[in-house]
N, C-alpha and C. Protein backbone atom coordinates (compact mmCIF):
# COMPACT_ATOMS: atom_id res chain seq x y z
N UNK A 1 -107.03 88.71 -0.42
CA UNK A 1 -106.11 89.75 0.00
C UNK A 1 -106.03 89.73 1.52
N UNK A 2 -104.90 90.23 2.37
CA UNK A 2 -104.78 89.68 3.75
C UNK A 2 -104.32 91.24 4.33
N UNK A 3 -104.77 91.66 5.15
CA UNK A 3 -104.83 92.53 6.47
C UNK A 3 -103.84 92.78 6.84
N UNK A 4 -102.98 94.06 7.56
CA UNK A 4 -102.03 93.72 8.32
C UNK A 4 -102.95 94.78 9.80
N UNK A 5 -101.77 93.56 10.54
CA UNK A 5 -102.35 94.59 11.97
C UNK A 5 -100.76 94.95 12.73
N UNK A 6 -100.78 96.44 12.79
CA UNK A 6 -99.68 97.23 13.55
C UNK A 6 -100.78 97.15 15.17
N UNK A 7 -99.45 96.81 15.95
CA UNK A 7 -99.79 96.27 17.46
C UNK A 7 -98.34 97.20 18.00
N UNK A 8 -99.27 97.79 18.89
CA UNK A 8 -98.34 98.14 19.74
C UNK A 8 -98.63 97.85 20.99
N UNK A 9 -97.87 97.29 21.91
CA UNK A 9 -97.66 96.91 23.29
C UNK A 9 -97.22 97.43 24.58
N UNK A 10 -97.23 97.31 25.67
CA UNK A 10 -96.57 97.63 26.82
C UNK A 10 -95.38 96.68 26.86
N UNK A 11 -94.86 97.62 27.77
CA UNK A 11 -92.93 97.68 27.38
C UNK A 11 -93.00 96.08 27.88
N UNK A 12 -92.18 95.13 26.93
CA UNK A 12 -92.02 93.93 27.79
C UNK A 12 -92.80 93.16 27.56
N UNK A 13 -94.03 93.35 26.28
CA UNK A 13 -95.43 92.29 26.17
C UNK A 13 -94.97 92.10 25.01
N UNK A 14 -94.24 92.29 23.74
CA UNK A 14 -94.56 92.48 22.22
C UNK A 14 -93.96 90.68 22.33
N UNK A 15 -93.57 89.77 22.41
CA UNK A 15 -92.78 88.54 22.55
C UNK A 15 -94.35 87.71 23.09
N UNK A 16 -94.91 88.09 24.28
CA UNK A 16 -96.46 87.76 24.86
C UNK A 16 -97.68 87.89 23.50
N UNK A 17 -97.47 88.82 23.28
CA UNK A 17 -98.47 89.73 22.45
C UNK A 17 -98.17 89.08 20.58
N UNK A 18 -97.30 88.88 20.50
CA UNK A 18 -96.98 87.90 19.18
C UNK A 18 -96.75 86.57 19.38
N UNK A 19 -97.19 86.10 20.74
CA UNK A 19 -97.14 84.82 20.25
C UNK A 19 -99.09 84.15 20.27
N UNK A 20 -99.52 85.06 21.07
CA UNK A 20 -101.17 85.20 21.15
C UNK A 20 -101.75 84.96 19.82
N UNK A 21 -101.39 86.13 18.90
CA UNK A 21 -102.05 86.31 18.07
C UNK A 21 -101.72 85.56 17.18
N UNK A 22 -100.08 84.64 16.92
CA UNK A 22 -99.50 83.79 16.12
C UNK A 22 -100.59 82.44 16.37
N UNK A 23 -101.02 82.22 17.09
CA UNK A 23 -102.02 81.35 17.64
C UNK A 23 -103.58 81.38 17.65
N UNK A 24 -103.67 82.48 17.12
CA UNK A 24 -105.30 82.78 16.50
C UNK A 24 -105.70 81.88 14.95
N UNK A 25 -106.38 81.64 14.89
CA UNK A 25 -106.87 80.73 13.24
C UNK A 25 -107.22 81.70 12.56
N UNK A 26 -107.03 81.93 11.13
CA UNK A 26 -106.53 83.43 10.07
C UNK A 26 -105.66 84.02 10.39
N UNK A 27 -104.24 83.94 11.39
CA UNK A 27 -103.32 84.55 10.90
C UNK A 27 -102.53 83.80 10.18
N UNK A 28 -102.11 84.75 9.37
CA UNK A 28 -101.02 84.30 8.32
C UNK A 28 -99.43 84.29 8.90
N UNK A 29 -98.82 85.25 9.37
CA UNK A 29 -97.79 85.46 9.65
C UNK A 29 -97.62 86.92 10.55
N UNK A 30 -96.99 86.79 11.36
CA UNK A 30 -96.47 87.40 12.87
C UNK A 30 -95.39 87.81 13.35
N UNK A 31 -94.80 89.09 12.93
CA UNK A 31 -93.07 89.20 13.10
C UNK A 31 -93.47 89.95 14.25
N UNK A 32 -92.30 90.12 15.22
CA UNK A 32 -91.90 91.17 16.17
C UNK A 32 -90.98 92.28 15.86
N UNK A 33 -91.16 93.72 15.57
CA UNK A 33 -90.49 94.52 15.50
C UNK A 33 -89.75 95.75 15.86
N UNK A 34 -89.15 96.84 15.07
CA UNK A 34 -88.53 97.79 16.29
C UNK A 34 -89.69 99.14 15.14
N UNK A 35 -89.58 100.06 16.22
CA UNK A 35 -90.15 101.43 15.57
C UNK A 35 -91.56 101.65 16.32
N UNK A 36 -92.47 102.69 15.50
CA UNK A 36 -93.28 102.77 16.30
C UNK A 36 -94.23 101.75 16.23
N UNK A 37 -94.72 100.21 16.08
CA UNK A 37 -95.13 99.28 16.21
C UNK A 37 -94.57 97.89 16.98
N UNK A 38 -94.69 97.65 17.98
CA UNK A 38 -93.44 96.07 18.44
C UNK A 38 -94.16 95.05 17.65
N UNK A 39 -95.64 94.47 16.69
CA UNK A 39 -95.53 93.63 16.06
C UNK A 39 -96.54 93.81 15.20
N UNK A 40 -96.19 92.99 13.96
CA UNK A 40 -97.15 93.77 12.77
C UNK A 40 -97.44 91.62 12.44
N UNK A 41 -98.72 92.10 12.02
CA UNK A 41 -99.15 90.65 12.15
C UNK A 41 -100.19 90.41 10.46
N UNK A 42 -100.07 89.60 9.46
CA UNK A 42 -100.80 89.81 8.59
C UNK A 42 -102.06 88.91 8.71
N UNK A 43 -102.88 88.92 8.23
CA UNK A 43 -104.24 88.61 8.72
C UNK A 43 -105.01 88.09 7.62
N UNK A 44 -105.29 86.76 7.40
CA UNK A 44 -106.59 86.54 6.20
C UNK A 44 -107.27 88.03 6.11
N UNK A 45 -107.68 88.32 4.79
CA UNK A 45 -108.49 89.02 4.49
C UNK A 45 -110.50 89.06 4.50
N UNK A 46 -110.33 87.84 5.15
CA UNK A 46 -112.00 87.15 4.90
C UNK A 46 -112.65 88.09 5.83
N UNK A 47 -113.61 88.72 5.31
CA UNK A 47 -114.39 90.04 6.15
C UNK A 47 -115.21 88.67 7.24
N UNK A 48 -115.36 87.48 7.01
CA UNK A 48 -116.60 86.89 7.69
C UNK A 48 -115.79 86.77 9.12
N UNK A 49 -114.29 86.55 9.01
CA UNK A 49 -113.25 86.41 10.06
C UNK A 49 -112.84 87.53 10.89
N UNK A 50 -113.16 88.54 10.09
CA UNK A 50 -111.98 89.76 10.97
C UNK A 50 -112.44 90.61 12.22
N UNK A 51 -113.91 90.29 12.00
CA UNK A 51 -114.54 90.72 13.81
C UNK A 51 -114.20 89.84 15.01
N UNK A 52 -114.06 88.39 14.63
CA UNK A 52 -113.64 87.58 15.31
C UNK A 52 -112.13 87.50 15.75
N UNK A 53 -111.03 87.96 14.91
CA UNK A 53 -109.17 88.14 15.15
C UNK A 53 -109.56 89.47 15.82
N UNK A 54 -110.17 90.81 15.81
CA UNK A 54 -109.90 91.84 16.07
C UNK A 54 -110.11 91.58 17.47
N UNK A 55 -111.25 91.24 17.55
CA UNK A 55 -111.96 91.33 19.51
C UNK A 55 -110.74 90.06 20.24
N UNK A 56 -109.94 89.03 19.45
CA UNK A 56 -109.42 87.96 20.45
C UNK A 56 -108.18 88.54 20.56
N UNK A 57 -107.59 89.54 19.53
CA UNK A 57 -106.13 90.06 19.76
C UNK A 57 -106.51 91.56 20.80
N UNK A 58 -107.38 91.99 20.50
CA UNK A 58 -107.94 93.10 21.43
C UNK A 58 -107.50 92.42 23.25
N UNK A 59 -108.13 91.32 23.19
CA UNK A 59 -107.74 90.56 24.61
C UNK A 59 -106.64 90.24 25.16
N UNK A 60 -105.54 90.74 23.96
CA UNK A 60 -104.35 89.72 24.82
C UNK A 60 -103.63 90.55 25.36
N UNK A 61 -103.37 90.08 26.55
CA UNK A 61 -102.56 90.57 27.82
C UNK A 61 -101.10 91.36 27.46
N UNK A 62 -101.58 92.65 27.47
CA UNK A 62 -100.42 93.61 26.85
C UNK A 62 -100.55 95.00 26.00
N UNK A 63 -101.57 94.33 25.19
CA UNK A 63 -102.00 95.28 23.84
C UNK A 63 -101.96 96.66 24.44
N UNK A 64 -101.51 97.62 23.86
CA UNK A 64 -101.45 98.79 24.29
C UNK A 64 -102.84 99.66 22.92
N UNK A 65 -102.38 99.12 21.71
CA UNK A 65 -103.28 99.95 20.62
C UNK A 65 -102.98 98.56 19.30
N UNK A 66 -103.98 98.96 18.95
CA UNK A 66 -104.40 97.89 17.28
C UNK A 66 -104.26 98.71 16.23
N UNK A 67 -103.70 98.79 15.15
CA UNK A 67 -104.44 99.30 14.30
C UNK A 67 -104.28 98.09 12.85
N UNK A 68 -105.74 98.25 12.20
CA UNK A 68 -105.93 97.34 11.19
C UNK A 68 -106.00 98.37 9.92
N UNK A 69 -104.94 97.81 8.87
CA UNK A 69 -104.84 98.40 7.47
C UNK A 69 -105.11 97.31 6.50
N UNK A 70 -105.84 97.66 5.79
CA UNK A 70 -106.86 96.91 4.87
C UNK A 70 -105.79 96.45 3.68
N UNK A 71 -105.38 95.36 3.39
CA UNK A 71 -104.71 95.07 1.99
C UNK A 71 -105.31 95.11 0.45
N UNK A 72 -105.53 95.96 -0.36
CA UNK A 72 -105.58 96.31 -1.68
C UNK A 72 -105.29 95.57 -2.61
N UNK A 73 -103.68 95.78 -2.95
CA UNK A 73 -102.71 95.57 -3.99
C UNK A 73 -102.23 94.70 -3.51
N UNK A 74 -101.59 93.63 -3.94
CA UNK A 74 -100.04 92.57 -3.41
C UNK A 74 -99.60 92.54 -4.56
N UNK A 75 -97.96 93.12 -4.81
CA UNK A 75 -97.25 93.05 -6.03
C UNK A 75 -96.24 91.83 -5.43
N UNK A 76 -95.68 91.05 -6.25
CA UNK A 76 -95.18 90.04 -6.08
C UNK A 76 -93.56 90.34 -6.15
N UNK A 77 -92.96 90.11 -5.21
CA UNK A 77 -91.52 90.42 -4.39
C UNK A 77 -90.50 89.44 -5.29
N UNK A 78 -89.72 90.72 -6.49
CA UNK A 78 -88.29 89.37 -6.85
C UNK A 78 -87.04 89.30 -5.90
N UNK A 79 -86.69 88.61 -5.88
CA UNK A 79 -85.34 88.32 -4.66
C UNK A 79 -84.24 87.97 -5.90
């Protein structure tokens, strides 16, 4: 099951700030968005990994606030 992390940034970093973390080993996938988050990033779920993504995205030049929501459920998306 995989993590998501809502990132919010200083005005002008979320483009900086998603491409950091797109570049960390366990992320899965990395959009940039509008609302109260500029990028929501999903995250391997491997507990042995996630002290290690939290403290290197914690570092990147911008981060304003982290927050990590734990993935549960994944229902599978028909298109």
């Amino acid at each position: 099951m995989a993590d998501f992390f809502l990132i919010q940034t200083d005005p002008g970093y979320a483009g900086e700030v998603a491409r950091a973390v797109a570049s960390l080993r366990g992320v899965i996938n990395v959009s940039v968005t509008s609302g109260p988050y500029d990028v929501v990033a999903e995250v391997t779920g491997a507990a042995e990994q996630q002290e290690r993504i939290r403290a290197e995205v914690r570092r990147a030049r911008g981060l304003s606030r982290l927050c990590v929501c734990r993935g549960s459920d994944r229902q599978p998306a028909s298109i």
